[in-house]
Each structure stands twice: as structure tokens, then as C-alpha cells.
PDB file of N, CA and C in Angstrom:
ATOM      1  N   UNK A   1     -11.915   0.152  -0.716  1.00  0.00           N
ATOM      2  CA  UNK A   1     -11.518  -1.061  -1.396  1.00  0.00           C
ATOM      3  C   UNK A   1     -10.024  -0.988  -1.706  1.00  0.00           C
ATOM      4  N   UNK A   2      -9.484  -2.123  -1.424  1.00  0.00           N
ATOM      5  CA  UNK A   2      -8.006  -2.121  -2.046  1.00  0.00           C
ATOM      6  C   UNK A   2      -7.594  -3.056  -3.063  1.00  0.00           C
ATOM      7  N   UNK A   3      -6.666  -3.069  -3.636  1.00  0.00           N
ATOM      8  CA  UNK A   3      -5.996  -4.009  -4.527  1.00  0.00           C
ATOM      9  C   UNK A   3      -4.289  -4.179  -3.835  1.00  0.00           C
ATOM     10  N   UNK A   4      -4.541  -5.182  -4.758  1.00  0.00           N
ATOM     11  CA  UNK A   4      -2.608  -5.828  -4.080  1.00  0.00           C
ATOM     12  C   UNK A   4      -1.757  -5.811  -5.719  1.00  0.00           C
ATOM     13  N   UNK A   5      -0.573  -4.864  -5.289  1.00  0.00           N
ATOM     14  CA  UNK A   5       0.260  -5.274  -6.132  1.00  0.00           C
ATOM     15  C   UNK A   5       1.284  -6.042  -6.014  1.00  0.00           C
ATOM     16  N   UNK A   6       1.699  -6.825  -6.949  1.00  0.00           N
ATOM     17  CA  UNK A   6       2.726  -7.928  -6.923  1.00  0.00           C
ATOM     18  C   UNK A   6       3.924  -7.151  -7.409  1.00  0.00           C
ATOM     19  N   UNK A   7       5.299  -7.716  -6.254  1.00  0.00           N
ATOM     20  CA  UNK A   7       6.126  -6.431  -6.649  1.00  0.00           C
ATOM     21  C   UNK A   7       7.362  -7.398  -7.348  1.00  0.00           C
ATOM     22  N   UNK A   8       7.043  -8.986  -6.991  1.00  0.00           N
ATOM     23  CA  UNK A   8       7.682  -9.939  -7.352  1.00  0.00           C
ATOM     24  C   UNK A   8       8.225 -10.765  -6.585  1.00  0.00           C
ATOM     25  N   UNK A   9       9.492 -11.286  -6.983  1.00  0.00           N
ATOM     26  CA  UNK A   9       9.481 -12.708  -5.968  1.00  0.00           C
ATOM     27  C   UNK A   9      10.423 -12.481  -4.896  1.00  0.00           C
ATOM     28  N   UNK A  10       9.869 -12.954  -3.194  1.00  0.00           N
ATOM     29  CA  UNK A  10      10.804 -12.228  -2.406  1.00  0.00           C
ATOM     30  C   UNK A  10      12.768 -12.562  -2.538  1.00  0.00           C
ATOM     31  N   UNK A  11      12.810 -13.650  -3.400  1.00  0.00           N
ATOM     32  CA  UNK A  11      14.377 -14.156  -3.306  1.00  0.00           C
ATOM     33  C   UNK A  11      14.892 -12.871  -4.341  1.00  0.00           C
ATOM     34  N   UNK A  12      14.584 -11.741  -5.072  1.00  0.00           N
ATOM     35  CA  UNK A  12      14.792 -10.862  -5.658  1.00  0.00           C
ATOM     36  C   UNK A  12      14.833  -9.393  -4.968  1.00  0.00           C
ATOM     37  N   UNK A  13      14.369  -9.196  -3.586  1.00  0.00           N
ATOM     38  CA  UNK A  13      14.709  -8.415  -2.798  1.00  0.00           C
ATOM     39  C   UNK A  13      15.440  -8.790  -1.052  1.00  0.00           C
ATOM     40  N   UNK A  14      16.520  -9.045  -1.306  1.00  0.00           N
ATOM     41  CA  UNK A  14      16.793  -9.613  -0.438  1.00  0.00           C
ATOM     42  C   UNK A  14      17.600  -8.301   0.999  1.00  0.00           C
ATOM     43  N   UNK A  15      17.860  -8.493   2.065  1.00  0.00           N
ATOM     44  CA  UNK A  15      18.355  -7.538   2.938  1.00  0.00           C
ATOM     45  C   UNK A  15      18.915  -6.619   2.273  1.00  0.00           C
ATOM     46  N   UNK A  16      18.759  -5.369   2.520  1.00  0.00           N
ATOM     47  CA  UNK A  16      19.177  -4.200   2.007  1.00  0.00           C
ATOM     48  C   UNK A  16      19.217  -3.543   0.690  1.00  0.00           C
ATOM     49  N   UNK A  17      18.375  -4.311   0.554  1.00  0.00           N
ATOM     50  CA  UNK A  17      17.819  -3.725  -1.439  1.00  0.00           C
ATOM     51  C   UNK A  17      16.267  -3.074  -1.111  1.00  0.00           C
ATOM     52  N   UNK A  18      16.232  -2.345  -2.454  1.00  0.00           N
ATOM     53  CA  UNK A  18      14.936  -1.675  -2.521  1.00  0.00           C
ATOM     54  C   UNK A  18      14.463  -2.291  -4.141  1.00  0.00           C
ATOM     55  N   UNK A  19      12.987  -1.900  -4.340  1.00  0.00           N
ATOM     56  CA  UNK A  19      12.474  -2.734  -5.445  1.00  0.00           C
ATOM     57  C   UNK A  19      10.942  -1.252  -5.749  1.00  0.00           C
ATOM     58  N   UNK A  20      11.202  -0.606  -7.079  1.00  0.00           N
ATOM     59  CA  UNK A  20      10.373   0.168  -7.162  1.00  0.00           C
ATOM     60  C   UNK A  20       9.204  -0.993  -8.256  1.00  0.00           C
ATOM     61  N   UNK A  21       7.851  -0.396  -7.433  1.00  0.00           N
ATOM     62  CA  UNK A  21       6.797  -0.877  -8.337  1.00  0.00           C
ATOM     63  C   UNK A  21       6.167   0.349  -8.642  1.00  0.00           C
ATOM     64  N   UNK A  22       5.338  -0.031 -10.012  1.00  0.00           N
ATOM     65  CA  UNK A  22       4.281   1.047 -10.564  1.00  0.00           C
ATOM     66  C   UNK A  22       3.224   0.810 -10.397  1.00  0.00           C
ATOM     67  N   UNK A  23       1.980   1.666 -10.071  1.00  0.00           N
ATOM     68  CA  UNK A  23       0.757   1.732  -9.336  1.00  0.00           C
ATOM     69  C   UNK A  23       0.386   2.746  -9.976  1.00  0.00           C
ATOM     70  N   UNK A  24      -0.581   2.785 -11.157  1.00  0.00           N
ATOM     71  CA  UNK A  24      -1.385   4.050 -11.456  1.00  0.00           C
ATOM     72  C   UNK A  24      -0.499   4.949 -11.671  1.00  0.00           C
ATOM     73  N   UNK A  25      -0.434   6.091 -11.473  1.00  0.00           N
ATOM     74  CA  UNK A  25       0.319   7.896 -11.478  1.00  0.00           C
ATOM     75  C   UNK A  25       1.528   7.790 -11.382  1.00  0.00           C
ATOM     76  N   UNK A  26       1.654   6.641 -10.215  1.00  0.00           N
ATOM     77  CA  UNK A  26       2.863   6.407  -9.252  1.00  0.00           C
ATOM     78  C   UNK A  26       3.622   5.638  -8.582  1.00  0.00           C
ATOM     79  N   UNK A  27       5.265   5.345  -8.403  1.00  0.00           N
ATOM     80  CA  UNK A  27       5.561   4.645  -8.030  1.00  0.00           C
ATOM     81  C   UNK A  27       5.773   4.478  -6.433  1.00  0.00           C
ATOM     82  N   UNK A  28       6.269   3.025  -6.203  1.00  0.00           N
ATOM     83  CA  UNK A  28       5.760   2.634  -4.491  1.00  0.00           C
ATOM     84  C   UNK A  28       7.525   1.489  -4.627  1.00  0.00           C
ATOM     85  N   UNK A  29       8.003   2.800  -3.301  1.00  0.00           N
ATOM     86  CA  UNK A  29       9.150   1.336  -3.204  1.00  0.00           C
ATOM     87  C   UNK A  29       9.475   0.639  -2.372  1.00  0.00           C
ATOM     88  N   UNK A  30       9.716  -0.559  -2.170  1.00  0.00           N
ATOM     89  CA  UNK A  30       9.553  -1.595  -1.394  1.00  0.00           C
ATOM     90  C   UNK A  30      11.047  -2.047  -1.129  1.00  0.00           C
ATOM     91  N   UNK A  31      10.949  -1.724   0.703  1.00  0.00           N
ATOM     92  CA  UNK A  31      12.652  -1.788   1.200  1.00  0.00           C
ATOM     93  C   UNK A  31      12.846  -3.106   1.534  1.00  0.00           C
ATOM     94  N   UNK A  32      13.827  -3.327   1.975  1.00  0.00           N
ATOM     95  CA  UNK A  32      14.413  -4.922   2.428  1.00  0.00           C
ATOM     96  C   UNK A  32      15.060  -4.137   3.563  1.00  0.00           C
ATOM     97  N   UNK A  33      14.815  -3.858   4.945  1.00  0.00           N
ATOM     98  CA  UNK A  33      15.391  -3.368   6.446  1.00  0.00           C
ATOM     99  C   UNK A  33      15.284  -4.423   6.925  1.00  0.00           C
ATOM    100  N   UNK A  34      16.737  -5.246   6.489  1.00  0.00           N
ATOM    101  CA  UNK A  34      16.959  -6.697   7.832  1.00  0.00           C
ATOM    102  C   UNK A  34      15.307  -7.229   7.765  1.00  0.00           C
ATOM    103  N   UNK A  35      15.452  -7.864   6.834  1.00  0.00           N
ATOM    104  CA  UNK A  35      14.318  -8.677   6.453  1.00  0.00           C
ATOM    105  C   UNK A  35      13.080  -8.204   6.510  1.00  0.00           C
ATOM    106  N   UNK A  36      12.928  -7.012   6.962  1.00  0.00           N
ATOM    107  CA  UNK A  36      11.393  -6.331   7.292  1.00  0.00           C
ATOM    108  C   UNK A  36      11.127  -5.723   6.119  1.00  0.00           C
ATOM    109  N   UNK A  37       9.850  -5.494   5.855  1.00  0.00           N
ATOM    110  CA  UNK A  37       9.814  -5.468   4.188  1.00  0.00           C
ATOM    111  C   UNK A  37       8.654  -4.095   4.296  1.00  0.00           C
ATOM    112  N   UNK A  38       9.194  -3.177   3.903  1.00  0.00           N
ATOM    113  CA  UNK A  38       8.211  -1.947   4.050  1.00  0.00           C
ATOM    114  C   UNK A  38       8.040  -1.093   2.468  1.00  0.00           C
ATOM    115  N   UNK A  39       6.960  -0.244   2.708  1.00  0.00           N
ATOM    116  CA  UNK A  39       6.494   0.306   1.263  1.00  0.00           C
ATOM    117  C   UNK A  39       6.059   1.767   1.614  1.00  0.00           C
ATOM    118  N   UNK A  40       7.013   2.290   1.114  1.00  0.00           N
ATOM    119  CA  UNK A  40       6.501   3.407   0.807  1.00  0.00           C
ATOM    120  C   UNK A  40       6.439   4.736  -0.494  1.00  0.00           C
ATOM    121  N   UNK A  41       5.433   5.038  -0.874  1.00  0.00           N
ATOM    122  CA  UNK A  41       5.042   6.056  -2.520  1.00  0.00           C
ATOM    123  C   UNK A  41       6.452   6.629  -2.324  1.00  0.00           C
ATOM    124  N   UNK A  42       6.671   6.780  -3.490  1.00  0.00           N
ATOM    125  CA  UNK A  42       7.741   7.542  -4.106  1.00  0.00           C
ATOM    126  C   UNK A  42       7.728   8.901  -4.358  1.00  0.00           C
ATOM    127  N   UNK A  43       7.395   9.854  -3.420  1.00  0.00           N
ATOM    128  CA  UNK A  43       7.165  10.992  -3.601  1.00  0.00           C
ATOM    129  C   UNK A  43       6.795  11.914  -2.112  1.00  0.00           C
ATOM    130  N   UNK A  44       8.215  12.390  -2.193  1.00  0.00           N
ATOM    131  CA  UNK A  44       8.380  13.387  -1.035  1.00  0.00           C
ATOM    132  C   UNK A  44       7.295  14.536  -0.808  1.00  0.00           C
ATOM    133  N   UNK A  45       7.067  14.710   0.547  1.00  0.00           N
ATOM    134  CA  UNK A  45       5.996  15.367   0.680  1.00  0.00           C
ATOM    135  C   UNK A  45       6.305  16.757   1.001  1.00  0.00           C
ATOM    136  N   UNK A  46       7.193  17.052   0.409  1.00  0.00           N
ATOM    137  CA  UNK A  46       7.803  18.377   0.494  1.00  0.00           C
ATOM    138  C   UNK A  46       7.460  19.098  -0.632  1.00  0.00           C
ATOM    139  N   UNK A  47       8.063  18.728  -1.706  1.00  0.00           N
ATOM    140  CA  UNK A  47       7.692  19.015  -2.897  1.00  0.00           C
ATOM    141  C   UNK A  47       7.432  18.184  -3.852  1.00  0.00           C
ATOM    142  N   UNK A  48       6.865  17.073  -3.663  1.00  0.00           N
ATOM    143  CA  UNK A  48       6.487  16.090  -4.580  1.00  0.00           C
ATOM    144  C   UNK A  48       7.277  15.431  -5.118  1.00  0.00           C
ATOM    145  N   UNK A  49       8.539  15.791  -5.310  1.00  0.00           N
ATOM    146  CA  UNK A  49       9.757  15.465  -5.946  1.00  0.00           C
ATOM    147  C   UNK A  49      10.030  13.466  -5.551  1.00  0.00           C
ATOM    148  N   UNK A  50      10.599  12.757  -6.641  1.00  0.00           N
ATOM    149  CA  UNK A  50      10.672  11.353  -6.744  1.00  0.00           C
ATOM    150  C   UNK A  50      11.646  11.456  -5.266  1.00  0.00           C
ATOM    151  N   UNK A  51      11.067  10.574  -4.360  1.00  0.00           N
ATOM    152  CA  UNK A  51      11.867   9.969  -2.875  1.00  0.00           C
ATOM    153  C   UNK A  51      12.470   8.965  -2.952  1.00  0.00           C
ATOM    154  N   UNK A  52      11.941   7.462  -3.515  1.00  0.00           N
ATOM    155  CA  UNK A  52      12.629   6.565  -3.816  1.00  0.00           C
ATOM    156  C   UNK A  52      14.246   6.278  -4.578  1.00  0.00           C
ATOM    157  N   UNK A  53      14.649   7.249  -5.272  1.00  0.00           N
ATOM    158  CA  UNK A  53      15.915   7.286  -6.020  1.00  0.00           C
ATOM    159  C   UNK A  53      17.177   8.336  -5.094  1.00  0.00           C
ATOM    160  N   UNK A  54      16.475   8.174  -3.763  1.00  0.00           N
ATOM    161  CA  UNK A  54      17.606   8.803  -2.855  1.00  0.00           C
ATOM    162  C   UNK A  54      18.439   7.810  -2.008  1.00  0.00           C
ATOM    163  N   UNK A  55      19.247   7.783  -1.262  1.00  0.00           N
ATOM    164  CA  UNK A  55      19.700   7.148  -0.627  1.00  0.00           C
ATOM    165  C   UNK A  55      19.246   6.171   0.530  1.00  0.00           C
ATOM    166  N   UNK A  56      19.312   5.505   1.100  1.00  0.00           N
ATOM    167  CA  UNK A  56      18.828   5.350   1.815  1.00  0.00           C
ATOM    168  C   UNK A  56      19.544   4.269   3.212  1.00  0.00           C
ATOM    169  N   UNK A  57      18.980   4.220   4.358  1.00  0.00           N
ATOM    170  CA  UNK A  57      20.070   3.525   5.771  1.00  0.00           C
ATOM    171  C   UNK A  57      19.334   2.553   6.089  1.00  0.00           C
ATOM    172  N   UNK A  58      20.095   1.513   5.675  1.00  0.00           N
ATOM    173  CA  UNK A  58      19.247   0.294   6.266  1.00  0.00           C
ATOM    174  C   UNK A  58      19.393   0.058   7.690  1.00  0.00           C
ATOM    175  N   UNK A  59      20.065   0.407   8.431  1.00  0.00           N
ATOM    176  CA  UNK A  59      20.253   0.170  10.078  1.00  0.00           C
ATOM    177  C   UNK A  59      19.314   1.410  10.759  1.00  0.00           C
ATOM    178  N   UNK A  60      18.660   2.314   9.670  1.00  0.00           N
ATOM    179  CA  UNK A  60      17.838   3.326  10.835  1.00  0.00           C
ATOM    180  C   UNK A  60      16.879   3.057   9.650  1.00  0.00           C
ATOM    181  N   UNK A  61      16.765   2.353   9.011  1.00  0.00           N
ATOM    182  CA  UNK A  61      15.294   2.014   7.769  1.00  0.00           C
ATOM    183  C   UNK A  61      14.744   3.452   7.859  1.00  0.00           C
ATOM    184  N   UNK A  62      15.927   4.227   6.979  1.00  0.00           N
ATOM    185  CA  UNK A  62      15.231   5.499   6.760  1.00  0.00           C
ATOM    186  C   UNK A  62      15.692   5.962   5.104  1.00  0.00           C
ATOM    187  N   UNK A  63      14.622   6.680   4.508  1.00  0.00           N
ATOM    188  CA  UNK A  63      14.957   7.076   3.064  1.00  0.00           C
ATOM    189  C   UNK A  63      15.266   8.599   2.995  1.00  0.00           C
ATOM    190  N   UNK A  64      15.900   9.125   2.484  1.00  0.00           N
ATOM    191  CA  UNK A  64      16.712  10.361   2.192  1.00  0.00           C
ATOM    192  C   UNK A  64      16.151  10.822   0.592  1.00  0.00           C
ATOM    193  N   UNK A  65      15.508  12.017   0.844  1.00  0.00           N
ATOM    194  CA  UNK A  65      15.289  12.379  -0.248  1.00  0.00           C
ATOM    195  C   UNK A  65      16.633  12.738  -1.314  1.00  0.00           C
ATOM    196  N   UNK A  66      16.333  12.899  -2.619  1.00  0.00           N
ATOM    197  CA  UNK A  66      17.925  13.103  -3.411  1.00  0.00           C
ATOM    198  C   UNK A  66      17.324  14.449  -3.767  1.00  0.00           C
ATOM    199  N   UNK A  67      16.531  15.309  -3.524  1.00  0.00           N
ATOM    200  CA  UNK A  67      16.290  16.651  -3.953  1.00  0.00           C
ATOM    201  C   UNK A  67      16.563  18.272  -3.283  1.00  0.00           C
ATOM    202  N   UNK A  68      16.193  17.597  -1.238  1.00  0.00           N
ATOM    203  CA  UNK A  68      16.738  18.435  -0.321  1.00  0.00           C
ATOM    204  C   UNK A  68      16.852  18.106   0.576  1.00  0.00           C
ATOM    205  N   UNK A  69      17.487  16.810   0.887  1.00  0.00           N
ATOM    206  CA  UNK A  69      17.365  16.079   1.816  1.00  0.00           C
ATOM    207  C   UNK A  69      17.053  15.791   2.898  1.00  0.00           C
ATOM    208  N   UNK A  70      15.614  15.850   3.026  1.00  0.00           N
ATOM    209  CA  UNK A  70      14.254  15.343   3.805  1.00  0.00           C
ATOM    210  C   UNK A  70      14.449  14.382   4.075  1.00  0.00           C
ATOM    211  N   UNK A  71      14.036  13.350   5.345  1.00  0.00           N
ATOM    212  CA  UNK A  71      14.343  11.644   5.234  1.00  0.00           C
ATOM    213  C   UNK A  71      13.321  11.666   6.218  1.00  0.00           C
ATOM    214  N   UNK A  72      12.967  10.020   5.770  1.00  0.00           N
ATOM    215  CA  UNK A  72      11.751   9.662   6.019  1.00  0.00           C
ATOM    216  C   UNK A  72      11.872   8.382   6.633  1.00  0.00           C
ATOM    217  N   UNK A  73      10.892   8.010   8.034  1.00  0.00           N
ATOM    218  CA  UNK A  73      11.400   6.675   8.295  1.00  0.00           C
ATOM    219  C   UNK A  73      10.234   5.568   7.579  1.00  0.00           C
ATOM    220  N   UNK A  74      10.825   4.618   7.046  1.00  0.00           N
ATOM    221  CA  UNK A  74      10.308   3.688   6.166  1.00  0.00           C
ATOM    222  C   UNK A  74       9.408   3.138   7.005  1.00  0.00           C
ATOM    223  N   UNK A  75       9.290   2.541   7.988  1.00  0.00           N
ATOM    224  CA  UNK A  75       7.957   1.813   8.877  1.00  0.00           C
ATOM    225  C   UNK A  75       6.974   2.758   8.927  1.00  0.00           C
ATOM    226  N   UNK A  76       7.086   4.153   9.016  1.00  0.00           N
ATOM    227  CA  UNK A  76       5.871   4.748   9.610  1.00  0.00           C
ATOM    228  C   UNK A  76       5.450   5.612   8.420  1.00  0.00           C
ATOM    229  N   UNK A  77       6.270   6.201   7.780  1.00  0.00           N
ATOM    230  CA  UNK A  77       6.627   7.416   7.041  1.00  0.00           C
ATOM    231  C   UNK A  77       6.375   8.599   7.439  1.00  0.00           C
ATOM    232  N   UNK A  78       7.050   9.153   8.995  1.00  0.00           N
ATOM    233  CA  UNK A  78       7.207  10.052   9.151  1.00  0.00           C
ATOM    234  C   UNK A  78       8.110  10.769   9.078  1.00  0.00           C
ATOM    235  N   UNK A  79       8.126  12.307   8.755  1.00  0.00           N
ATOM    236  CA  UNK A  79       9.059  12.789   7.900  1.00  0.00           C
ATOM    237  C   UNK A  79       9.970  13.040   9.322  1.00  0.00           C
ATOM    238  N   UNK A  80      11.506  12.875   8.708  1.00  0.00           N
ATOM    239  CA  UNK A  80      12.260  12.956   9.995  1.00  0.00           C
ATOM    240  C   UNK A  80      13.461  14.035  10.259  1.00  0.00           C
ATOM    241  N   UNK A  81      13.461  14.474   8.837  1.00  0.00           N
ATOM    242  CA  UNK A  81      14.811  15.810   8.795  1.00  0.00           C
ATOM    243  C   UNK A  81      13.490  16.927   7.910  1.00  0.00           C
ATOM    244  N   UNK A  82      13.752  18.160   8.461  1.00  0.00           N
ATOM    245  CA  UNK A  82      13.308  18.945   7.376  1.00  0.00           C
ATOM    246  C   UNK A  82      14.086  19.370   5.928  1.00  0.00           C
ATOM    247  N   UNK A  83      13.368  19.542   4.632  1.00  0.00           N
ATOM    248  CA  UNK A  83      12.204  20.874   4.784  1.00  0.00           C
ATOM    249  C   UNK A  83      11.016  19.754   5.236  1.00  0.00           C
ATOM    250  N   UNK A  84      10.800  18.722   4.652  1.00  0.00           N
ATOM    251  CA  UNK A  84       9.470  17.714   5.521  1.00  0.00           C
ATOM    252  C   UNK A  84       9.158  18.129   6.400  1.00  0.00           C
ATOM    253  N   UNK A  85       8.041  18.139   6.521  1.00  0.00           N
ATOM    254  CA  UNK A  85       7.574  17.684   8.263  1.00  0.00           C
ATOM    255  C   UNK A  85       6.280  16.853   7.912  1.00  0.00           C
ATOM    256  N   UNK A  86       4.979  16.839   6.858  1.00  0.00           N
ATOM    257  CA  UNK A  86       4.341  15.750   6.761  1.00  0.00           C
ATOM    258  C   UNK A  86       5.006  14.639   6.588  1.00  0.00           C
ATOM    259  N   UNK A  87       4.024  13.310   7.012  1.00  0.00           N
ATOM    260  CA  UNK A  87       4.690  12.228   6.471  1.00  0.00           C
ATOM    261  C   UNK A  87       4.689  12.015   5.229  1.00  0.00           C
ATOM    262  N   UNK A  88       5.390  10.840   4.328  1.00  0.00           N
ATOM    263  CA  UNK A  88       4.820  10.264   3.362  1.00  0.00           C
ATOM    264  C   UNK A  88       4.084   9.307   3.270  1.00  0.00           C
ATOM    265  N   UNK A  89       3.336   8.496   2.617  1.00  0.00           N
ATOM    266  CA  UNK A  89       2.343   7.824   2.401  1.00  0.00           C
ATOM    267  C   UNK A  89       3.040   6.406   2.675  1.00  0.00           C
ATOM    268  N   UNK A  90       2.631   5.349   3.084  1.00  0.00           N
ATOM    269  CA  UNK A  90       3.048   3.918   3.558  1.00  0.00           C
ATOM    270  C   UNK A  90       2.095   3.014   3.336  1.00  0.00           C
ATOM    271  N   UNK A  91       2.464   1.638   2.936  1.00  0.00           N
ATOM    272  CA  UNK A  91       1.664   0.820   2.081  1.00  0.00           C
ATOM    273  C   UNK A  91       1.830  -0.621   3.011  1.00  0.00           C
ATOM    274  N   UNK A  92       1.149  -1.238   3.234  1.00  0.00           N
ATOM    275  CA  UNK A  92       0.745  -2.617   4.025  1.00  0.00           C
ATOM    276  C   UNK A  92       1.849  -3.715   3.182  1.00  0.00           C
ATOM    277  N   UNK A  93       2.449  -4.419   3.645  1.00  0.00           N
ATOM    278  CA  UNK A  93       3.345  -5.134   2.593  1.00  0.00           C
ATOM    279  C   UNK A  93       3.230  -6.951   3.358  1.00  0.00           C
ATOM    280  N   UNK A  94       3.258  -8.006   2.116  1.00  0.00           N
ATOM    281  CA  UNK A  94       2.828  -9.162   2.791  1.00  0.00           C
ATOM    282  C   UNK A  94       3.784  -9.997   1.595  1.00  0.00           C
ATOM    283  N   UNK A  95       4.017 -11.601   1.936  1.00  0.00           N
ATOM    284  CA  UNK A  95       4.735 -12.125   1.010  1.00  0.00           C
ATOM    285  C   UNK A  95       3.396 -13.358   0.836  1.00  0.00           C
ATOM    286  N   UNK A  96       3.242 -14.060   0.000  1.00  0.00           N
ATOM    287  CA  UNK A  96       2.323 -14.600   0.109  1.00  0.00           C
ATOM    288  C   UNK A  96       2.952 -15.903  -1.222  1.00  0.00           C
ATOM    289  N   UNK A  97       3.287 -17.307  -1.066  1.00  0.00           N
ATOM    290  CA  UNK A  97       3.955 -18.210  -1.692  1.00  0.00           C
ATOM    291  C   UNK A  97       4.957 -17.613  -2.500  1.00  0.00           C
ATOM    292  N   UNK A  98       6.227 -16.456  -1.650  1.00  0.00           N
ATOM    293  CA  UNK A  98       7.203 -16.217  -2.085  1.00  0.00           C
ATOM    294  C   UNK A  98       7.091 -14.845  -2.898  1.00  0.00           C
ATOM    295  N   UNK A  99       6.420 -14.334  -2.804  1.00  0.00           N
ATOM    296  CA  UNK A  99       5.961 -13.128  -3.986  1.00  0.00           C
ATOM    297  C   UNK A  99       5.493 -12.221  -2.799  1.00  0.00           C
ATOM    298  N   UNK A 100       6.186 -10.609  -2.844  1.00  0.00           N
ATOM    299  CA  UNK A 100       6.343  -9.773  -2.482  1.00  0.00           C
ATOM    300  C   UNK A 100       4.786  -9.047  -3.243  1.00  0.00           C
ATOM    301  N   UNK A 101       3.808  -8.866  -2.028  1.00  0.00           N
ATOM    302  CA  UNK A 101       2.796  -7.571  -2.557  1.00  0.00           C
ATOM    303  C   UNK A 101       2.702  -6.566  -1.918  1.00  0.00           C
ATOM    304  N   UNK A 102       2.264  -5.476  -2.424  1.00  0.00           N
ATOM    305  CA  UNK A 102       1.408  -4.320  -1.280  1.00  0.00           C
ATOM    306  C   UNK A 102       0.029  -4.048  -1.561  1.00  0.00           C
ATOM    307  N   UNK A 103      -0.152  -3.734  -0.666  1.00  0.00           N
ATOM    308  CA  UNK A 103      -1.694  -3.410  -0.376  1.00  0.00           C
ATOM    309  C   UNK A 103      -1.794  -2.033  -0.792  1.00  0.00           C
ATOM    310  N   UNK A 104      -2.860  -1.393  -1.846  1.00  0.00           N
ATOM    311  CA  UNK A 104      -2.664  -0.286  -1.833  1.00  0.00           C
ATOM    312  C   UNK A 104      -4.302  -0.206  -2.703  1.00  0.00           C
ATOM    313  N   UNK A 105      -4.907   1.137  -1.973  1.00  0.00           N
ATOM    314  CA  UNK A 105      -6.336   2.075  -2.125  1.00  0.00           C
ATOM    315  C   UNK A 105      -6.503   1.688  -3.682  1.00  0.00           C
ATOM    316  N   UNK A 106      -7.574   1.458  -3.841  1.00  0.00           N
ATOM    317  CA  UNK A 106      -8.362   1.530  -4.668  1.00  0.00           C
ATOM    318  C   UNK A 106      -9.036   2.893  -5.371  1.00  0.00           C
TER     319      UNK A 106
END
């Protein structure tokens, strides 16, 4: 079963911004890559450490961890520099009358 979170309204994430939402334990952040709108948990799979508050390239829609810089590509979340090598977790993302959600496990 899933639920949808509302991450807000899409004119508030516009190209090349990111938008963290809270979900239970954890947060989920939601990129703006040239209009493609991807989600992925906030938490490097290296050492668990927060992923979302790293840098990140909008022309290779990839996130950079800020702890040891691991990077991850945002469409798939596979890990793409080591120490990573699992992916991170990736979330279904939809706009639905202007409002940014993700899809995420129950």
C-alpha cells in the first residue's frame, strides 16, 4: 500500500531547485532537473548520513553527498562515485492540479 505526499505547489519548485519533504523517520527530496521532477530519501547509503543537504548538478541530475562525497543519480538512484556503491532509495513523483506529490510505501 502506498500513500502520497504533498510536497506543495509546483510554481514553488521551479528548474533547478530542490524541495525537502518529511515522511515518517525521514526526509525525501524532490529535484527540479530541467523540469523533470525526481525524489529521492535523504539518506546516503553509505553511511546513512543526510544526502539531500549536499550539492547537487542539475545538467547530470546528480546529488553529491556533503559527508564523503558519494553521488547519486537522481532518476534512478544509483550510487555513482564511491564510498557508495548501493543505490539510494527513489520515490514515484506526479503533479496533480499544480501540487507536487510522491508516492511513497506505506
Amino acid at each position: 500500500m502506498s500513500l502520497e505526499l504533498e510536497v506543495g505547489p509546483l510554481a514553488d519548485l521551479p528548474p533547478g531547485t530542490m524541495a525537502l519533504a518529511e515522511y515518517g523517520e525521514y526526509s525525501i527530496g524532490v529535484y527540479n532537473c530541467d523540469g523533470h521532477l525526481y525524489a529521492i530519501e535523504d539518506r546516503c547509503s553509505h553511511d546513512d548520513g543526510p544526502l539531500c543537504h549536499g550539492d547537487w548538478e542539475v545538467d547530470e541530475c546528480k546529488v553529491i553527498c556533503p559527508r564523503h562525497g558519494a553521488s547519486f543519480d537522481l532518476r534512478t538512484g544509483k550510487a555513482l562515485a564511491l564510498p557508495a556503491y548501493l543505490p539510494a532509495r527513489t520515490f514515484p513523483v506526479r503533479v496533480e492540479h499544480g501540487v507536487v506529490k510522491v508516492e511513497v510505501d506505506s
